[in-house]
Protein backbone atom coordinates (compact mmCIF):
# COMPACT_ATOMS: atom_id res chain seq x y z
CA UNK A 1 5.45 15.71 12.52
CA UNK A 2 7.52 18.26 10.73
CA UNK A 3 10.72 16.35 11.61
CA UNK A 4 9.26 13.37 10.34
CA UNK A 5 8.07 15.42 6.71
CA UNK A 6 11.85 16.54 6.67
CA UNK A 7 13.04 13.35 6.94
CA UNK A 8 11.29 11.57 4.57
CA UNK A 9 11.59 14.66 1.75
CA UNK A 10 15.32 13.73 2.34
CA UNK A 11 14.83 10.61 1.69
CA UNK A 12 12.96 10.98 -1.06
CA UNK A 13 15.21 12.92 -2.61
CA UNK A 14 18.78 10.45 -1.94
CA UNK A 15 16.28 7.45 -4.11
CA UNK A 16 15.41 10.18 -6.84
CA UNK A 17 19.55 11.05 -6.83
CA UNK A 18 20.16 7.15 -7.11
CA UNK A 19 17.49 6.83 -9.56
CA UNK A 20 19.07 9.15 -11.95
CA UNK A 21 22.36 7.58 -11.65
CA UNK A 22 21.49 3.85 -12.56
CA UNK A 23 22.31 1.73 -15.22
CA UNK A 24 19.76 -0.80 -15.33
CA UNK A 25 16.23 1.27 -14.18
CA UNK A 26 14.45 -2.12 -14.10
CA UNK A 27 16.56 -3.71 -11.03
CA UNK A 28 15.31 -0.57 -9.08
CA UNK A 29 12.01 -0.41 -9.93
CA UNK A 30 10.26 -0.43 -6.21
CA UNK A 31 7.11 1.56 -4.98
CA UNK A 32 8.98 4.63 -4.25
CA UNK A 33 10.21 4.69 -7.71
CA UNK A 34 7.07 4.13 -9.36
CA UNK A 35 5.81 7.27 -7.39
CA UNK A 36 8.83 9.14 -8.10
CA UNK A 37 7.93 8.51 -11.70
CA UNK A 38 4.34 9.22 -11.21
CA UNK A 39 5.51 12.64 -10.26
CA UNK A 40 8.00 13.57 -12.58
CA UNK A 41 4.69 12.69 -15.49
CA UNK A 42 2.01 14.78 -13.58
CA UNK A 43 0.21 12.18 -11.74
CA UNK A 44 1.13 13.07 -8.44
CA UNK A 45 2.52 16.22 -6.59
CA UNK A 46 5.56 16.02 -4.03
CA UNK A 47 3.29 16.11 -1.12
CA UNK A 48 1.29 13.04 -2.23
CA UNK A 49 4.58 11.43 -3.22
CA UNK A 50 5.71 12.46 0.30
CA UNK A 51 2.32 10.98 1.71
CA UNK A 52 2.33 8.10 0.15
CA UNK A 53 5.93 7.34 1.76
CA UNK A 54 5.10 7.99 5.18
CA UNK A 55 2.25 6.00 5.58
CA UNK A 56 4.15 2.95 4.38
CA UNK A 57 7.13 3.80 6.45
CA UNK A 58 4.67 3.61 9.44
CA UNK A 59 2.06 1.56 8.10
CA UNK A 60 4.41 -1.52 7.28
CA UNK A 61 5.76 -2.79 11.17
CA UNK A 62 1.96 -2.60 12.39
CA UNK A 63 0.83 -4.97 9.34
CA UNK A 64 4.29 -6.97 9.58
CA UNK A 65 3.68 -7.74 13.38
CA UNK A 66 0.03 -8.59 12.59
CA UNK A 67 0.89 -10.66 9.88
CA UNK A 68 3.59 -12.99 11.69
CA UNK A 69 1.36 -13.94 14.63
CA UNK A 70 -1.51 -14.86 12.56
CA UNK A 71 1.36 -17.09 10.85
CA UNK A 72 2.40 -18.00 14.47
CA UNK A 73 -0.60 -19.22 15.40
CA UNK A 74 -1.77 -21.26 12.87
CA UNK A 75 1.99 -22.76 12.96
CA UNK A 76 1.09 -23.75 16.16
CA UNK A 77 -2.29 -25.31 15.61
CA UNK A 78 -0.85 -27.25 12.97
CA UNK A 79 2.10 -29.37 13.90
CA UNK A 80 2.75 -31.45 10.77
CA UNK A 81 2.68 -28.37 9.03
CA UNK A 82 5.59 -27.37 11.88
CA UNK A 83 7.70 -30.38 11.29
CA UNK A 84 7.47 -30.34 7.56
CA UNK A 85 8.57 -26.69 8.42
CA UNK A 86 11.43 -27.69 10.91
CA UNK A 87 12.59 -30.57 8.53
CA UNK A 88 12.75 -28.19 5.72
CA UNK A 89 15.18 -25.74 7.63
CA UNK A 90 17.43 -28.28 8.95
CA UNK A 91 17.96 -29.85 5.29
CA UNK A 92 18.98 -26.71 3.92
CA UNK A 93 20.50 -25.16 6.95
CA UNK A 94 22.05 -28.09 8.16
CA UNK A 95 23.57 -28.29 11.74
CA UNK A 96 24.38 -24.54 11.61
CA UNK A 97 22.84 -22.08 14.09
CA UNK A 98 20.02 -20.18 13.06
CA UNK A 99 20.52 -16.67 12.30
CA UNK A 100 17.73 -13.50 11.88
């Protein structure tokens, strides 16, 4: 747990360094941001920011995984909806293999 805490206050801290070196704020505007900047007003102390991080680092591959079987599965109980899918890839994919 306190490894973890470490970890993410460092990387909390690298996005607040890149933050403060961008050009264009609005092309880096993700969640973490927005909390960083919730901080820096007030709103929220370090430790929530810190919070907040963790949970989505390990909240996000639980709801991911949940997420693509449900799509999985209702792939699978709808084949048109598979070929449209299938005919979709292949016209803008093409004869190439298929890569994550």
């Amino acid at each position: 747990s306190k490894d973890l805490k470490g970890a993410m206050e460092i990387l909390i801290e690298q996005k607040r360094q890149q933050l403060s070196t961008v050009e264009k704020l609005d092309e880096h505007m993700d969640f973490a941001s927005q909390l960083i900047f919730a901080q820096n007003r007030g709103d929220l102390t370090a430790e929530n920011v810190n919070q907040c991080v963790l949970e989505m680092m390990i909240a996000a591959p639980d709801t991911l995984s949940v997420t693509l079987f449900f799509m999985l599965i209702l792939i699978a109980e709808h084949p048109t909806v598979e070929e449209e899918m299938m005919r979709e890839i292949e016209a803008v994919v093409g004869k190439q293999e298929l890569q994550s």
